[in-house]
N, C-alpha and C. Protein backbone atom coordinates (compact mmCIF):
# COMPACT_ATOMS: atom_id res chain seq x y z
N UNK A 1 85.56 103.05 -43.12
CA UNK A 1 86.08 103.80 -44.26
C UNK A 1 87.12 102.93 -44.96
N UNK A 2 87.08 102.62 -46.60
CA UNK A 2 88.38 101.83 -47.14
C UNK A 2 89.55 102.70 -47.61
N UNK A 3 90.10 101.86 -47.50
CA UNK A 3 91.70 102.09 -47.61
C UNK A 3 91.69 103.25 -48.68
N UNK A 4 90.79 103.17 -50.02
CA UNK A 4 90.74 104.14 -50.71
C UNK A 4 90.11 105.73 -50.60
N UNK A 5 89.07 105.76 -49.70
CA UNK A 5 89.00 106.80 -49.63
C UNK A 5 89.56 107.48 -48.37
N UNK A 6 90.52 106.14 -47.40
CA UNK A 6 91.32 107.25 -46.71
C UNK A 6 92.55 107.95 -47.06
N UNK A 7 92.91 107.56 -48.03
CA UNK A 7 93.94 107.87 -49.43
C UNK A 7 93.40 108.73 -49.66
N UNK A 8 92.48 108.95 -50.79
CA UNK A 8 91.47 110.62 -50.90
C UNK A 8 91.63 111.39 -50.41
N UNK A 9 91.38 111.13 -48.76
CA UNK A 9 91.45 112.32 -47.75
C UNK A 9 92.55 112.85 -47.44
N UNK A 10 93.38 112.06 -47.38
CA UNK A 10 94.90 111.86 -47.00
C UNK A 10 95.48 113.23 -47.80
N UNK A 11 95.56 112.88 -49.33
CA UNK A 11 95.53 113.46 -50.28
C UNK A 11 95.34 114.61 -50.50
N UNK A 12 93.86 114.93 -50.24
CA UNK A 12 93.06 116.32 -50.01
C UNK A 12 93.57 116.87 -48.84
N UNK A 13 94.12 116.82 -48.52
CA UNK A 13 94.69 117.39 -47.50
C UNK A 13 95.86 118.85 -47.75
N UNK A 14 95.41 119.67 -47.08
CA UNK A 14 96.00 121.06 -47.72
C UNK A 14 97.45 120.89 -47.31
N UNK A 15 98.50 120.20 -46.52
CA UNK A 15 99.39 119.86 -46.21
C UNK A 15 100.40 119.14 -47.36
N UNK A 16 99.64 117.86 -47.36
CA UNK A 16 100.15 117.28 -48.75
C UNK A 16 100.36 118.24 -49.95
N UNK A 17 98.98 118.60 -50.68
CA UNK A 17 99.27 119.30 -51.68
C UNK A 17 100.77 120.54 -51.49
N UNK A 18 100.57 121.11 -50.52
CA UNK A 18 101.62 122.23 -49.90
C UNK A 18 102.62 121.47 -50.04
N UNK A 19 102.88 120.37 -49.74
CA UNK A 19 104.60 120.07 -49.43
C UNK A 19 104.94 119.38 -51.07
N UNK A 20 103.27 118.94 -51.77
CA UNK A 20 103.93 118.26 -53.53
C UNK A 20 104.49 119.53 -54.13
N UNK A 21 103.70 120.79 -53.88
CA UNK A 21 104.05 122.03 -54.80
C UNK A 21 105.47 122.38 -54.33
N UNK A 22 105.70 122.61 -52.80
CA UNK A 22 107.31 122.69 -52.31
C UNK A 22 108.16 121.91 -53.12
N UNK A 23 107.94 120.85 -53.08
CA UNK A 23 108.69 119.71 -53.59
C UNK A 23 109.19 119.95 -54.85
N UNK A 24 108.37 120.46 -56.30
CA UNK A 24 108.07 120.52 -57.10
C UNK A 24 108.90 121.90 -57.35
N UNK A 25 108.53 122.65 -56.35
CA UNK A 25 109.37 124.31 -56.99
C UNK A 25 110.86 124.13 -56.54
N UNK A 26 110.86 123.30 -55.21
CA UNK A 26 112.17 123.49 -54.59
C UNK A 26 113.41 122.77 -55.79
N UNK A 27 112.72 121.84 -56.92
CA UNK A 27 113.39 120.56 -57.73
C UNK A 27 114.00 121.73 -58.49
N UNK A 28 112.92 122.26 -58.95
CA UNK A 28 113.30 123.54 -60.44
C UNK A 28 113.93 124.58 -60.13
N UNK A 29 113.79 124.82 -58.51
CA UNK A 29 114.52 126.14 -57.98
C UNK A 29 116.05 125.91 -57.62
N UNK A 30 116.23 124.39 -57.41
CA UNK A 30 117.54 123.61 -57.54
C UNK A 30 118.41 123.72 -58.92
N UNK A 31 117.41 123.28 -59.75
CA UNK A 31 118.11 123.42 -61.16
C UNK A 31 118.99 124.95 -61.27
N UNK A 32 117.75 125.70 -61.39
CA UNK A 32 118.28 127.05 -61.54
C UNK A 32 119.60 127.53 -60.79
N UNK A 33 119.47 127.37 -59.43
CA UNK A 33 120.48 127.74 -58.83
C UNK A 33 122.16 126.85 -59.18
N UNK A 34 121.82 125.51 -59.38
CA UNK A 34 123.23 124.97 -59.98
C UNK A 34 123.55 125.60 -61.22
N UNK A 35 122.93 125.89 -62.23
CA UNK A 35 122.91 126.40 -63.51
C UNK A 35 123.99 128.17 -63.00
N UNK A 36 123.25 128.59 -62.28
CA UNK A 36 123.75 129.72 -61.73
C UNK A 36 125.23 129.96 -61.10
N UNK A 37 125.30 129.01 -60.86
CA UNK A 37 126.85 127.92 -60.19
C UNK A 37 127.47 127.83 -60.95
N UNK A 38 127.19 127.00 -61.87
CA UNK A 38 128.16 126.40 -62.38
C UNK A 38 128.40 127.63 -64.42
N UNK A 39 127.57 128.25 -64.68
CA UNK A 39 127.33 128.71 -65.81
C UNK A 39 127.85 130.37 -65.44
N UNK A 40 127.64 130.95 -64.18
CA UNK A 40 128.08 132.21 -63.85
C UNK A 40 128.95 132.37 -62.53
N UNK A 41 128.75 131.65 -61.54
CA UNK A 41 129.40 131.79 -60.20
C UNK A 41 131.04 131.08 -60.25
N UNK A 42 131.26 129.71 -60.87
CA UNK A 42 132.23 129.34 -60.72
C UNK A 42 133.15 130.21 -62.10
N UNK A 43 132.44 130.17 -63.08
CA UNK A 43 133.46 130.77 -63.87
C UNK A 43 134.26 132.13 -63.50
N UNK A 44 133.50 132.86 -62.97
CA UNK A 44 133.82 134.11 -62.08
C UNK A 44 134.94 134.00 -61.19
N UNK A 45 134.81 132.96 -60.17
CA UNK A 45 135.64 132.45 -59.27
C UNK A 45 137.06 131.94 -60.03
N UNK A 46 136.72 131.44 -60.67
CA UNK A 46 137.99 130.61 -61.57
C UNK A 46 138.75 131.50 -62.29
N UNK A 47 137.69 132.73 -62.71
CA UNK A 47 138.63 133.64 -63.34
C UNK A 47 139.99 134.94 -62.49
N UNK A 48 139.15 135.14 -61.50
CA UNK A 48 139.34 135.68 -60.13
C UNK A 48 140.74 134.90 -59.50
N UNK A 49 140.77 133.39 -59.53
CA UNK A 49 141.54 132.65 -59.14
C UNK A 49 142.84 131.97 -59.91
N UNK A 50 142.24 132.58 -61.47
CA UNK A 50 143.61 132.61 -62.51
C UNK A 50 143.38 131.64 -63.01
N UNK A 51 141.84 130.94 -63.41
CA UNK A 51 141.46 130.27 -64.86
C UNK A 51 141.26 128.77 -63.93
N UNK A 52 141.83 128.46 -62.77
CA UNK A 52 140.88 126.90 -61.90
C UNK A 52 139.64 126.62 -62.09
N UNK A 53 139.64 125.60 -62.81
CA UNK A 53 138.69 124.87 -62.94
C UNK A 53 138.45 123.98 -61.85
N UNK A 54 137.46 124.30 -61.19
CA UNK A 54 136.97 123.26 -59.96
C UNK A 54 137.06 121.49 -60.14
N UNK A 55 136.77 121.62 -61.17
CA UNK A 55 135.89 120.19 -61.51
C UNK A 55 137.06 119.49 -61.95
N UNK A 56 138.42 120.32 -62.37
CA UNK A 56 139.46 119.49 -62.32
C UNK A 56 140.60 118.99 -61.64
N UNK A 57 139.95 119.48 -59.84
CA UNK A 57 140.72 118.69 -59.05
C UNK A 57 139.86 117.34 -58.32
N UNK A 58 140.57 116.30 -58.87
CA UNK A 58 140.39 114.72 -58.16
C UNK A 58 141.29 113.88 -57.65
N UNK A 59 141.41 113.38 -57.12
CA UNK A 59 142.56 112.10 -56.71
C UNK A 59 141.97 110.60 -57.54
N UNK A 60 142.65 110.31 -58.25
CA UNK A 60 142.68 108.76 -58.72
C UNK A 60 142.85 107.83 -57.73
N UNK A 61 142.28 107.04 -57.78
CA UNK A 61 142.35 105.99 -56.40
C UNK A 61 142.76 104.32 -57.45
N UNK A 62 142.33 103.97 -58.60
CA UNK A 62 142.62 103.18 -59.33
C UNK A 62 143.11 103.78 -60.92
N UNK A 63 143.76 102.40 -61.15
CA UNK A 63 144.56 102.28 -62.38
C UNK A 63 144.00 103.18 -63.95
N UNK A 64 144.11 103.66 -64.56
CA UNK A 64 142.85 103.78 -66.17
C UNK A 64 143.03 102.73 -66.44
N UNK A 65 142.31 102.05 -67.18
CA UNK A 65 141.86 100.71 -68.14
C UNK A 65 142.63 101.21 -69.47
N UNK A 66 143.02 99.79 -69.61
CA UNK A 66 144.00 99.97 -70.54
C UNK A 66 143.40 100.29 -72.14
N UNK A 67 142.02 100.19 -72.23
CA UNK A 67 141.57 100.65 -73.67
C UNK A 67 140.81 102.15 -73.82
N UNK A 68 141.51 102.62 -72.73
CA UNK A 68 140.89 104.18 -72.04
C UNK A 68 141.20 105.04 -73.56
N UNK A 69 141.05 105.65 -73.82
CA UNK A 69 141.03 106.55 -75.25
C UNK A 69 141.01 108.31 -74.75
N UNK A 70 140.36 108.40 -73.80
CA UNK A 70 140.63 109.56 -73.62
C UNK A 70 141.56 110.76 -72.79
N UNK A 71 141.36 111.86 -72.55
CA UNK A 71 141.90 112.20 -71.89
C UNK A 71 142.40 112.33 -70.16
N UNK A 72 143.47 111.88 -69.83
CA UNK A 72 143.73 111.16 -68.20
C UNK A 72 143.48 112.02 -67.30
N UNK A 73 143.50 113.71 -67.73
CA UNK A 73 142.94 114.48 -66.25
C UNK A 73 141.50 115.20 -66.95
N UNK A 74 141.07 114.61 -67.37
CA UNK A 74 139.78 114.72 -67.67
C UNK A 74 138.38 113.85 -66.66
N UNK A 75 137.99 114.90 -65.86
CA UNK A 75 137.28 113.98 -64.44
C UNK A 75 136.62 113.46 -65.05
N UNK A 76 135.26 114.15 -66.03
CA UNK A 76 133.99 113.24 -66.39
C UNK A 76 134.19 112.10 -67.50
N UNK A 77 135.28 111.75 -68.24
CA UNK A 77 135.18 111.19 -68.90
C UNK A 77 136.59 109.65 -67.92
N UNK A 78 137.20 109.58 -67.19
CA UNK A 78 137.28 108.96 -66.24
C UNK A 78 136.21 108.50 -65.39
N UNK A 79 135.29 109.44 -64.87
CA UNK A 79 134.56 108.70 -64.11
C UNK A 79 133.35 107.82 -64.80
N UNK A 80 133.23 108.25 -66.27
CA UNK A 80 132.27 107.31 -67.06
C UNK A 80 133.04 106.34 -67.62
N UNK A 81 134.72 106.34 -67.61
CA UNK A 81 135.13 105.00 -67.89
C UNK A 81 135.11 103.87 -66.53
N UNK A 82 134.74 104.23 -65.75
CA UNK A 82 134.60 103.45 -64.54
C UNK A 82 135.70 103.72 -63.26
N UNK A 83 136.65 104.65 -63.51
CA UNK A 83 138.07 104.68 -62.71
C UNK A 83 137.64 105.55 -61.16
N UNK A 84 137.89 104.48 -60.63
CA UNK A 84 137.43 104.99 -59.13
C UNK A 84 138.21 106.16 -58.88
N UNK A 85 137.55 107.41 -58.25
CA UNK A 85 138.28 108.55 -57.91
C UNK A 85 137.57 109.60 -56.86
N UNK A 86 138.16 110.73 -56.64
CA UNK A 86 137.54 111.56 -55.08
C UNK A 86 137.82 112.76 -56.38
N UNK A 87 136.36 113.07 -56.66
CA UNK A 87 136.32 114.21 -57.33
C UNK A 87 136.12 115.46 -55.93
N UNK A 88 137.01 115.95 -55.48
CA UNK A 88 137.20 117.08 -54.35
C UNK A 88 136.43 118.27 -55.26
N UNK A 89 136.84 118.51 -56.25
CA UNK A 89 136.32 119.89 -56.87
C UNK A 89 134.98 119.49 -57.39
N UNK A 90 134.50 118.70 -57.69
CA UNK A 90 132.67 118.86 -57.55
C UNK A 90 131.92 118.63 -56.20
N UNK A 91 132.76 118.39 -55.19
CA UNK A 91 132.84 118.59 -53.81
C UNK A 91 132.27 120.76 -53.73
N UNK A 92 133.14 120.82 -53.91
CA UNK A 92 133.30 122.32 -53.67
C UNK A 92 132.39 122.90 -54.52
N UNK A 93 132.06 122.72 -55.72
CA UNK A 93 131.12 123.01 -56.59
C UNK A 93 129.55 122.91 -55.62
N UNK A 94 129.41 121.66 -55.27
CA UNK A 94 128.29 121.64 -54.58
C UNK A 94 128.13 121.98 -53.34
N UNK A 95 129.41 122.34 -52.85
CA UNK A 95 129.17 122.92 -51.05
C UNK A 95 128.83 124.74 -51.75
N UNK A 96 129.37 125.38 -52.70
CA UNK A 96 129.06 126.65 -53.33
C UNK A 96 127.39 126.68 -53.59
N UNK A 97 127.18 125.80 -54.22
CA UNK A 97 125.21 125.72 -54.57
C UNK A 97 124.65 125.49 -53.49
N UNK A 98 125.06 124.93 -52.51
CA UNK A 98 124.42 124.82 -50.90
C UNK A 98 124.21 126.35 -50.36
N UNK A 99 125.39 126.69 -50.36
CA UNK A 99 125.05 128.21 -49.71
C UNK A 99 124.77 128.95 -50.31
N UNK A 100 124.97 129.15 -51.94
CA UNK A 100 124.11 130.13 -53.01
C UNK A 100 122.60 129.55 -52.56
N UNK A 101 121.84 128.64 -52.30
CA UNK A 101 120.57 128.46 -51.98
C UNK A 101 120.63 128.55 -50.49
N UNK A 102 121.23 128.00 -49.63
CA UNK A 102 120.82 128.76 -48.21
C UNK A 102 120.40 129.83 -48.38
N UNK A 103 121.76 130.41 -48.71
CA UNK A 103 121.45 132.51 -48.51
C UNK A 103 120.00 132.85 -49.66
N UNK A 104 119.85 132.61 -50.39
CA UNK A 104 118.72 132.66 -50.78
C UNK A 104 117.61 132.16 -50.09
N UNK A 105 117.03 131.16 -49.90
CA UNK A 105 116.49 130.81 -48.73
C UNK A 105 116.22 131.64 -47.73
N UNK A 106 117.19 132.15 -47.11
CA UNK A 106 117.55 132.63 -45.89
C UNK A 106 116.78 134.36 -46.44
N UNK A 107 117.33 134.64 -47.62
CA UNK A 107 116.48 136.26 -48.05
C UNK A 107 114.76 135.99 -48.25
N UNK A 108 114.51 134.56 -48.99
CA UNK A 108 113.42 134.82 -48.95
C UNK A 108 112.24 134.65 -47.73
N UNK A 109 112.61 133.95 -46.89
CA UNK A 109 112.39 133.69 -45.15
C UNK A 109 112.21 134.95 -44.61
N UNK A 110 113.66 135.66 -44.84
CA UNK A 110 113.39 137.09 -44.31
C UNK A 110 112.25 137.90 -44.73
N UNK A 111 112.23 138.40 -46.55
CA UNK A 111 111.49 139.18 -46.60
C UNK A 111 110.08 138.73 -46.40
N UNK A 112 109.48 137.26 -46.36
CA UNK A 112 108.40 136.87 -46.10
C UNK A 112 108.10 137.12 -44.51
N UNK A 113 108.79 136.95 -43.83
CA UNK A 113 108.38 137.18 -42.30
C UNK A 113 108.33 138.82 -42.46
N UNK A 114 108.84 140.07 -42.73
CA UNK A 114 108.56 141.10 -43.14
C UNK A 114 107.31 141.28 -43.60
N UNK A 115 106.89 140.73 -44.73
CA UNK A 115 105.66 140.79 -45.35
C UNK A 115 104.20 140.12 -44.20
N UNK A 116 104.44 139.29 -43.50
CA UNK A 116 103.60 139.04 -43.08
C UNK A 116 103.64 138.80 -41.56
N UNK A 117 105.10 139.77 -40.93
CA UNK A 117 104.56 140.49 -39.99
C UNK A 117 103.51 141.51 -39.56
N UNK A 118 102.88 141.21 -38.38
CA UNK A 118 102.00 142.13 -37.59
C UNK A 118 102.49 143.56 -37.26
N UNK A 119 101.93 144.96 -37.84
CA UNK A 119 102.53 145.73 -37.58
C UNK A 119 102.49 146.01 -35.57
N UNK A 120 103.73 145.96 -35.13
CA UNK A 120 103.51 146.61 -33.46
C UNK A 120 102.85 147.55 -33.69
N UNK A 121 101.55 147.33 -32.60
CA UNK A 121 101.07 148.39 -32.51
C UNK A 121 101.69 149.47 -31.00
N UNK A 122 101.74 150.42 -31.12
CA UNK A 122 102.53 151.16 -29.99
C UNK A 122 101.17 150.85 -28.57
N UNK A 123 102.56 150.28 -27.97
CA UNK A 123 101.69 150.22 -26.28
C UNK A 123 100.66 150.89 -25.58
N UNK A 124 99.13 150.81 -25.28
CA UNK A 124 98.55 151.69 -25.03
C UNK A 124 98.86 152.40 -23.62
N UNK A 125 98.71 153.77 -24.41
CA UNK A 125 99.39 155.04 -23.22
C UNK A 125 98.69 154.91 -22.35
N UNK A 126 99.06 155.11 -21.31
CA UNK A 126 98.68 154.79 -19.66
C UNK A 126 97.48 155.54 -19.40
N UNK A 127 96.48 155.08 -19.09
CA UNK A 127 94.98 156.41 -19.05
C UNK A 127 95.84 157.46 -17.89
N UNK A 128 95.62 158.54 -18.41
CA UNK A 128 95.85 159.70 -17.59
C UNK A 128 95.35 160.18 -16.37
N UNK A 129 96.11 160.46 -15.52
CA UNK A 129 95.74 160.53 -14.13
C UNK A 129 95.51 161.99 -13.65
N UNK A 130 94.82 162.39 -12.25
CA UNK A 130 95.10 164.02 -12.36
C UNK A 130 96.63 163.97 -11.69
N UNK A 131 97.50 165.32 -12.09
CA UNK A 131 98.06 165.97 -12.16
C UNK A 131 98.60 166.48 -10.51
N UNK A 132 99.61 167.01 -10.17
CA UNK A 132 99.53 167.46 -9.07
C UNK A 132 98.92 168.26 -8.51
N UNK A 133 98.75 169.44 -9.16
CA UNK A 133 98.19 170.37 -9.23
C UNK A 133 96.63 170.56 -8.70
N UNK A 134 95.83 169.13 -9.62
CA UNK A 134 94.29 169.09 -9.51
C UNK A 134 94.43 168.29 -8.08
N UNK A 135 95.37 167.25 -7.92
CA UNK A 135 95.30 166.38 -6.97
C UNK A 135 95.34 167.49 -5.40
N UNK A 136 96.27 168.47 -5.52
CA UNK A 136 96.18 169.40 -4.67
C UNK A 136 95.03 170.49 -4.43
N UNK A 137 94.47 170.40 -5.16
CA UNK A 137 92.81 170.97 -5.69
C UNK A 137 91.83 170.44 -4.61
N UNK A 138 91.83 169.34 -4.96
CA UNK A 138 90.85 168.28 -4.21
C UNK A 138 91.06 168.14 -2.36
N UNK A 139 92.39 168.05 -2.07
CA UNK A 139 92.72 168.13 -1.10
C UNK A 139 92.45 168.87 -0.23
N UNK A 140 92.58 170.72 -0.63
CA UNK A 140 92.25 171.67 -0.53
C UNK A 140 90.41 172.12 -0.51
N UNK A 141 89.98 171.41 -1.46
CA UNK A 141 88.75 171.44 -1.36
C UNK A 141 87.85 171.00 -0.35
N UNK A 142 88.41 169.44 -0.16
CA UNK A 142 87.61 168.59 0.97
C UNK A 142 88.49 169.76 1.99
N UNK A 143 89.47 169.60 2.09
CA UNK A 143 89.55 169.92 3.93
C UNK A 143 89.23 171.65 4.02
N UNK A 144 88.20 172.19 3.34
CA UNK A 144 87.60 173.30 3.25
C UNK A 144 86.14 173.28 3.91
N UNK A 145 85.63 172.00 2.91
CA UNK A 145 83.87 171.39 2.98
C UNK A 145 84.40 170.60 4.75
N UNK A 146 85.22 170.24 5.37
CA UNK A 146 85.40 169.55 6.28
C UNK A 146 85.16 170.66 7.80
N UNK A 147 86.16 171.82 7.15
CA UNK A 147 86.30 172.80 7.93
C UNK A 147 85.62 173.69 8.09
């Protein structure tokens, strides 16, 4: 078999395709959820917290360049002038979108194992036995036919 059509197969393979489409929803299902973060969740938080802006705590680790023009506690426009720094609050921004998608994750896991759990079926009831009563029947009977 050549190299190409074990590629083909490879390919065709219901696995692959499964993990390109994962791949593919999990990218866009990423988007969404930062969008969700950062457009409704943090502003909420920030407001809650008396107007903090996440994204504007960093530590400067080097100098600004001296033909810097813009503003000095301004993270994104520092970190596109090149000024080395520990942006902590897009730290936190992204440990927030981690667990806004865990816990999501984690609901849709759930209700899918729900959905395509096996209903228990209830234990089959024990076949029924005679009774004392009949069992004393029988007893009575033979040692009658005996006697």
């Amino acid at each position: 078999m050549g190299m190409m059509q074990e590629f083909k197969t490879f390919i065709a393979r219901g696995n692959v395709l499964d993990l390109a489409v994962g791949v593919i929803i999990g990218g866009a299902f990423g988007k969404i959820v930062t969008s969700l973060t950062e457009s409704v969740i943090m502003p909420v938080v920030g407001f809650i917290t008396g107007g903090v802006d996440f994204t504007r705590y960093f530590v400067r680790l080097g100098p600004i360049p001296a033909d810097y023009k813009g503003d000095p506690a301004n993270y994104a426009q520092l970190k596109a002038a090149g000024v080395p720094m520990i942006g902590y609050g897009d730290f936190i921004t992204q440990g927030v979108n981690f667990l806004i998608v865990a816990f999501i994750i984690f609901l849709i896991v759930k209700a899918a194992n729900r959905l395509l759990e096996k209903p228990k079926d209830e234990a089959p009831a024990a076949p029924a036995g005679p009774t004392e009563i009949e069992l004393l029947a029988e007893i009575r009977d033979a040692l009658r036919a005996k006697g």
